[in-house]
PDB file of N, CA and C in Angstrom:
ATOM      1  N   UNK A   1     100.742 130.768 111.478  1.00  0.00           N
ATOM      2  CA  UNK A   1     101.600 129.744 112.065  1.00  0.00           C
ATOM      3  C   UNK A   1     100.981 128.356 111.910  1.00  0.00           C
ATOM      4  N   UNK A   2      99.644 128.102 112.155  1.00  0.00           N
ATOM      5  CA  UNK A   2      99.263 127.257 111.897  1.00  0.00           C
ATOM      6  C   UNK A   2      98.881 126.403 111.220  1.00  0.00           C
ATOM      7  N   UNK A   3      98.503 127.484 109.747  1.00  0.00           N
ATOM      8  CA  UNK A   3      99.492 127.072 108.165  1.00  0.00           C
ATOM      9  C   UNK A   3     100.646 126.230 107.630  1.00  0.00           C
ATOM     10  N   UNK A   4     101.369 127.241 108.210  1.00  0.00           N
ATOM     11  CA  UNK A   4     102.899 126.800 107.844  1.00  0.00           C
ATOM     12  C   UNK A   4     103.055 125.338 108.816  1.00  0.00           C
ATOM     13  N   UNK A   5     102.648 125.052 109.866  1.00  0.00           N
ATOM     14  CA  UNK A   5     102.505 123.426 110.809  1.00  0.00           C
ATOM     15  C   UNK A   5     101.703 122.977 109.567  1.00  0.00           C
ATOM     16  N   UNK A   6     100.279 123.419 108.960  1.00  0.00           N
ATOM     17  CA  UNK A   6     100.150 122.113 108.126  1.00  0.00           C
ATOM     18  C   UNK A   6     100.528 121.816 106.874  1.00  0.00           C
ATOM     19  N   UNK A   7     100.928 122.854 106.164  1.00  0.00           N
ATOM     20  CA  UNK A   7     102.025 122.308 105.072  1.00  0.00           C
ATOM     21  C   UNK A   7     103.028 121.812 105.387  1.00  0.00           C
ATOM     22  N   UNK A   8     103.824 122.296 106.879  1.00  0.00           N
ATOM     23  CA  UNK A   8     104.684 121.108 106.503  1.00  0.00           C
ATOM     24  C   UNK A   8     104.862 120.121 107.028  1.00  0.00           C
ATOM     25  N   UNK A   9     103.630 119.215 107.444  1.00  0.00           N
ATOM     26  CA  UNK A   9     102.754 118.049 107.719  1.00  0.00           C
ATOM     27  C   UNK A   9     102.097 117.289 106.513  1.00  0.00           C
ATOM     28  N   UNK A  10     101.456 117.979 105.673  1.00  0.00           N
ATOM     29  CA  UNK A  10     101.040 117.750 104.562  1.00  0.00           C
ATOM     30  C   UNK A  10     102.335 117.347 103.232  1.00  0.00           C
ATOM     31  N   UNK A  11     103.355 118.152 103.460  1.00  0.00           N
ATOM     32  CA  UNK A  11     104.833 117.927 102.982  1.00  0.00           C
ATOM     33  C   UNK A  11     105.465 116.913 103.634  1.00  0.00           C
ATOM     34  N   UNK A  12     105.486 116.064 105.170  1.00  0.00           N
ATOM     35  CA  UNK A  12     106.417 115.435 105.447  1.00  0.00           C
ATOM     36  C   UNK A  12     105.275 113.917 105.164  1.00  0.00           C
ATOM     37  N   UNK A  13     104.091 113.939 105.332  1.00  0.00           N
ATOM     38  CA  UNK A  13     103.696 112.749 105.372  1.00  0.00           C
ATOM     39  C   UNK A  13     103.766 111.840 104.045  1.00  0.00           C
ATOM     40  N   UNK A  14     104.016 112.501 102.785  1.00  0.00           N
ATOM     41  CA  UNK A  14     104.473 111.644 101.237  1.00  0.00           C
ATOM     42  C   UNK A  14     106.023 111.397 101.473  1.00  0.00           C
ATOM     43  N   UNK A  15     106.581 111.988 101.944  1.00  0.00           N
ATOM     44  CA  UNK A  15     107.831 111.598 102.029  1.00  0.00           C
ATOM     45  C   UNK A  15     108.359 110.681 103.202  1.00  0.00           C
ATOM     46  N   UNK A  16     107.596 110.869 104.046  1.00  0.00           N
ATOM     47  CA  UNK A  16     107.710 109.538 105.334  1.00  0.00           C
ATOM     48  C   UNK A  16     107.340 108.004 104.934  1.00  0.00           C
ATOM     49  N   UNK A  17     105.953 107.982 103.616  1.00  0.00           N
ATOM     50  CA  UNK A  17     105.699 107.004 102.901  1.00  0.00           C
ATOM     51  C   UNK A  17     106.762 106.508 102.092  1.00  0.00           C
ATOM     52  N   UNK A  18     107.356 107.376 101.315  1.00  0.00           N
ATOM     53  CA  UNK A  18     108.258 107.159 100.121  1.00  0.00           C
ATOM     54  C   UNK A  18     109.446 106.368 100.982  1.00  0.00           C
ATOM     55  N   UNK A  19     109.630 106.984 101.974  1.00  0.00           N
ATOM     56  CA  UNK A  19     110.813 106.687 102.845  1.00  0.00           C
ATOM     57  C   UNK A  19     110.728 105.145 103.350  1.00  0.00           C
ATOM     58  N   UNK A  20     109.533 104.729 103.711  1.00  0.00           N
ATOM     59  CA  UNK A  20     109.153 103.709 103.543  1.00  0.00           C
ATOM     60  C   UNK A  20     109.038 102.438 102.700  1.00  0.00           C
ATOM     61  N   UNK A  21     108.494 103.081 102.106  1.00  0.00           N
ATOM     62  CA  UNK A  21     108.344 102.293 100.647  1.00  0.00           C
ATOM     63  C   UNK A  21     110.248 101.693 100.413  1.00  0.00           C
ATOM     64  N   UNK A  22     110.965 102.650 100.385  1.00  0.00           N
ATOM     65  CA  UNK A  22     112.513 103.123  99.723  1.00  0.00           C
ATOM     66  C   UNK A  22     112.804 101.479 101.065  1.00  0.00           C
ATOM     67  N   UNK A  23     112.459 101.474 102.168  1.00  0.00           N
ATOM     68  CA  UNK A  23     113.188 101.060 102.982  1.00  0.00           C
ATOM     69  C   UNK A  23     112.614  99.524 102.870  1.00  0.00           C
ATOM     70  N   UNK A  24     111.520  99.350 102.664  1.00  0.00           N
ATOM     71  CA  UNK A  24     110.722  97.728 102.503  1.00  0.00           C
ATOM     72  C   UNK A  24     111.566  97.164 101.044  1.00  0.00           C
ATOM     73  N   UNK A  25     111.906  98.090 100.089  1.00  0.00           N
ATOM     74  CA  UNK A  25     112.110  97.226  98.938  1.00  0.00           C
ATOM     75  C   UNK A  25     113.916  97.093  99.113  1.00  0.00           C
ATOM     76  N   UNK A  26     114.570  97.962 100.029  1.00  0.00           N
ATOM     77  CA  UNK A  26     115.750  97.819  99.982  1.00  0.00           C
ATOM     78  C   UNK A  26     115.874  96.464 100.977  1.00  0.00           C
ATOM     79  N   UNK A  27     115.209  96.488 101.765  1.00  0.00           N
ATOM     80  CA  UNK A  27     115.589  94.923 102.174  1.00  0.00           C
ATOM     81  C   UNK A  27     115.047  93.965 101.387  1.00  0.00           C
ATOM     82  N   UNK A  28     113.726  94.083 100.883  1.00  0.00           N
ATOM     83  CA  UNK A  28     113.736  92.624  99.931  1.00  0.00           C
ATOM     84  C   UNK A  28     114.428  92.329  98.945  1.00  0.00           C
ATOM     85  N   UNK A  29     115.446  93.492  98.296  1.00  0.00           N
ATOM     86  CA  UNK A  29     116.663  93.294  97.441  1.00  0.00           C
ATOM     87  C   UNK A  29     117.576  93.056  98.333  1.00  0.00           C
ATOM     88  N   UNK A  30     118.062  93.016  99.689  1.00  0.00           N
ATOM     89  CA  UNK A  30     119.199  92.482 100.199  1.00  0.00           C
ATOM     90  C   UNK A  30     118.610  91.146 101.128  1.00  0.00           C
ATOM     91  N   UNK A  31     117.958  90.745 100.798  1.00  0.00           N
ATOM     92  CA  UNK A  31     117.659  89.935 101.493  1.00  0.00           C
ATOM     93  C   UNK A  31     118.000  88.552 100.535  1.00  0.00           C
ATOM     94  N   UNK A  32     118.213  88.506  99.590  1.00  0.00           N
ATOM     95  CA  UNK A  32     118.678  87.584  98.705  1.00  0.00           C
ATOM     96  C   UNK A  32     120.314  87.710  98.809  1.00  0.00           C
ATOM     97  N   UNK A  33     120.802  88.538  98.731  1.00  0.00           N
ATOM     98  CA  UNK A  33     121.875  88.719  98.130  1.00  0.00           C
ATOM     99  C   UNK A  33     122.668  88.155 100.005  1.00  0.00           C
ATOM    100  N   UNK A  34     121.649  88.169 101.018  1.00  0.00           N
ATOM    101  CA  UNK A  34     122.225  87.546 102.020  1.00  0.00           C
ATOM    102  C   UNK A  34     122.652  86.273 102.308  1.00  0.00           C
ATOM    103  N   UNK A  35     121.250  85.724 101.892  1.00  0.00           N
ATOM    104  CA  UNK A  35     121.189  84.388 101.666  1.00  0.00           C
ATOM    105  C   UNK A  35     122.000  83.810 100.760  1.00  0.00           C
ATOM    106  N   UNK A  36     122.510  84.660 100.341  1.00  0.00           N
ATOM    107  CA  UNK A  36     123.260  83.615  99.388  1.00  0.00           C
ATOM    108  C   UNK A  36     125.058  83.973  99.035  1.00  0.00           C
ATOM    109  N   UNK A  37     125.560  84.745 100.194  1.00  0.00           N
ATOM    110  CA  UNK A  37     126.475  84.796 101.229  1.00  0.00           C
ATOM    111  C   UNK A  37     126.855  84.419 102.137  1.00  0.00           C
ATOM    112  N   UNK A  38     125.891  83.658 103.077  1.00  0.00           N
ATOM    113  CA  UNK A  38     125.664  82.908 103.892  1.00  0.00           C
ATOM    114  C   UNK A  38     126.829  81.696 103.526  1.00  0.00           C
ATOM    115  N   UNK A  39     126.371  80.838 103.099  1.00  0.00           N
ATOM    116  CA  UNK A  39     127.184  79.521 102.354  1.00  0.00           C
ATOM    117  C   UNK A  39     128.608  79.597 102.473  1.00  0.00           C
ATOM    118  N   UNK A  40     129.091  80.968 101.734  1.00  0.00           N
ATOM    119  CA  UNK A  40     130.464  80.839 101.718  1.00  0.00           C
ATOM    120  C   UNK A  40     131.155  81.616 102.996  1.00  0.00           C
ATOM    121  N   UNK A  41     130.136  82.713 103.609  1.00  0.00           N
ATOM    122  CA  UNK A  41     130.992  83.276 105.023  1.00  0.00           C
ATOM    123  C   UNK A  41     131.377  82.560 106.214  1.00  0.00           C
ATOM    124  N   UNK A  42     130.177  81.604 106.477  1.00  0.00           N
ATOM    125  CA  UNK A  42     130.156  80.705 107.342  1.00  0.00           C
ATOM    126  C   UNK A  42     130.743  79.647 108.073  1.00  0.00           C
ATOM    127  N   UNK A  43     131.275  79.059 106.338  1.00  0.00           N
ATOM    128  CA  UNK A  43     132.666  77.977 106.653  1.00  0.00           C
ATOM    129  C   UNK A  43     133.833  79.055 106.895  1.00  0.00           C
ATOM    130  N   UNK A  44     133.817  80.261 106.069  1.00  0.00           N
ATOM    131  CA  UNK A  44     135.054  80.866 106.344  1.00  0.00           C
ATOM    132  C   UNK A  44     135.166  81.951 107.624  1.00  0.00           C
ATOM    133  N   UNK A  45     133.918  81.628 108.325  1.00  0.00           N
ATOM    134  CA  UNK A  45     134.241  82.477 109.759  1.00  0.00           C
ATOM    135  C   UNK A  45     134.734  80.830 110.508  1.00  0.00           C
ATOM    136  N   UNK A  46     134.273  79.855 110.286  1.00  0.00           N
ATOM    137  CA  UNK A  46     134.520  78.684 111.031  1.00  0.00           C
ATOM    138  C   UNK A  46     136.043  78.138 110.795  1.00  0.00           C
ATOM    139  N   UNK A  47     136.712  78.316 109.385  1.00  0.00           N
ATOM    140  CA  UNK A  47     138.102  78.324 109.100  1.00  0.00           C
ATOM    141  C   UNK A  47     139.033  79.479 109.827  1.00  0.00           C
ATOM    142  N   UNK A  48     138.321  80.687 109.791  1.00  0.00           N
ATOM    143  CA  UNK A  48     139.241  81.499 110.280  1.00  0.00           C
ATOM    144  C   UNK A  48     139.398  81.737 111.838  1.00  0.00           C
ATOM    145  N   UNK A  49     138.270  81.731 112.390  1.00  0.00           N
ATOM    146  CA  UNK A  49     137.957  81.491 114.356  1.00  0.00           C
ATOM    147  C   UNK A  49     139.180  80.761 114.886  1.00  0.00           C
ATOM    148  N   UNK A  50     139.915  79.935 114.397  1.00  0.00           N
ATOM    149  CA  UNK A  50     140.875  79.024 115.658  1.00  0.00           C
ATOM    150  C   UNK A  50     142.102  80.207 115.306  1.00  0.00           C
ATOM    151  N   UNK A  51     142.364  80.529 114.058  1.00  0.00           N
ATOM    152  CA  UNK A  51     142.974  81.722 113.885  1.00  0.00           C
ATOM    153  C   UNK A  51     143.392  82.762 114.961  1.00  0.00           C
ATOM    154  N   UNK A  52     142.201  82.997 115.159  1.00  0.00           N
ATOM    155  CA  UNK A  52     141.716  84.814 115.792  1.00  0.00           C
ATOM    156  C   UNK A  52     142.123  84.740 117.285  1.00  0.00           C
ATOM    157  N   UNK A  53     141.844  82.905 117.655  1.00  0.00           N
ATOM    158  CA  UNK A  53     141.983  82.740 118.878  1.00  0.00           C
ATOM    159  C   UNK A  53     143.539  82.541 119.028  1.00  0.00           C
ATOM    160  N   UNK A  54     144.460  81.930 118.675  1.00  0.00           N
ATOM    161  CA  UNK A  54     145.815  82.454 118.542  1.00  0.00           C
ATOM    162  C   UNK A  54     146.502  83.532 119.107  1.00  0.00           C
ATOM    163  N   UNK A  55     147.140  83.770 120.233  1.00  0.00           N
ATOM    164  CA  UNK A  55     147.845  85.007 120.326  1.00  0.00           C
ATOM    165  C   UNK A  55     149.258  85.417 119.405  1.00  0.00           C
ATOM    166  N   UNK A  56     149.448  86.719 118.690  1.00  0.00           N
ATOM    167  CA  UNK A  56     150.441  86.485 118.038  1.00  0.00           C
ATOM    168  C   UNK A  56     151.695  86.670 117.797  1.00  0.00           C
ATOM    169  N   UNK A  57     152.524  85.792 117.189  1.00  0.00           N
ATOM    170  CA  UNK A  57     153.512  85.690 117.407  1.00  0.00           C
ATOM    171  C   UNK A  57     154.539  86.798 116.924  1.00  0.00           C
ATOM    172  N   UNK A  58     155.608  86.919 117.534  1.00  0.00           N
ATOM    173  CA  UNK A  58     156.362  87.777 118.061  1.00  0.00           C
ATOM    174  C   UNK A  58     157.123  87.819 116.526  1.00  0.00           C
ATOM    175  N   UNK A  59     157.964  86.587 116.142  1.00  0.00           N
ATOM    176  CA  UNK A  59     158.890  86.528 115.251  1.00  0.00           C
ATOM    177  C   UNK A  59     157.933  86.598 113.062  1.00  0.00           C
ATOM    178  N   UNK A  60     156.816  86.818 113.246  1.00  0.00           N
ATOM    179  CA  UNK A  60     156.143  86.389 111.972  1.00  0.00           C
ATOM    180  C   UNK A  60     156.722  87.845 111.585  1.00  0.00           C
ATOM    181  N   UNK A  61     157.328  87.454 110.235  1.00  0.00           N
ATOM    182  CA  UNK A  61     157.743  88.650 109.193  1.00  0.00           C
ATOM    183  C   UNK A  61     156.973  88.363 107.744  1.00  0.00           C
TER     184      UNK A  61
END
């Protein structure tokens, strides 16, 4: 029993790294692609907000 606990300890700890690893580089690839979304969401959450606040109307077809 105490085997089988350290293989599969010895098995989860490369893959807890990898998992890691997988998770540091996926944000430094979205971390650009944020920034530079930013620009255009921003005005268009600020265009669309007086919108949202609007209750709506009954007759719009």
């Amino acid at each position: 029993m105490e085997i089988l606990l350290l293989v599969l300890f010895v098995l989860l700890i490369p893959v807890i790294i990898l998992a890691g690893i997988f998770c540091i580089l996926a944000a430094l690839l979205l971390v650009p692609v944020v920034l530079l979304t930013l620009p255009v969401a921003i005005p268009m959450w600020i265009l669309a907000a007086p919108w949202a606040l609007l209750p709506e109307r009954e007759d719009a077809t």
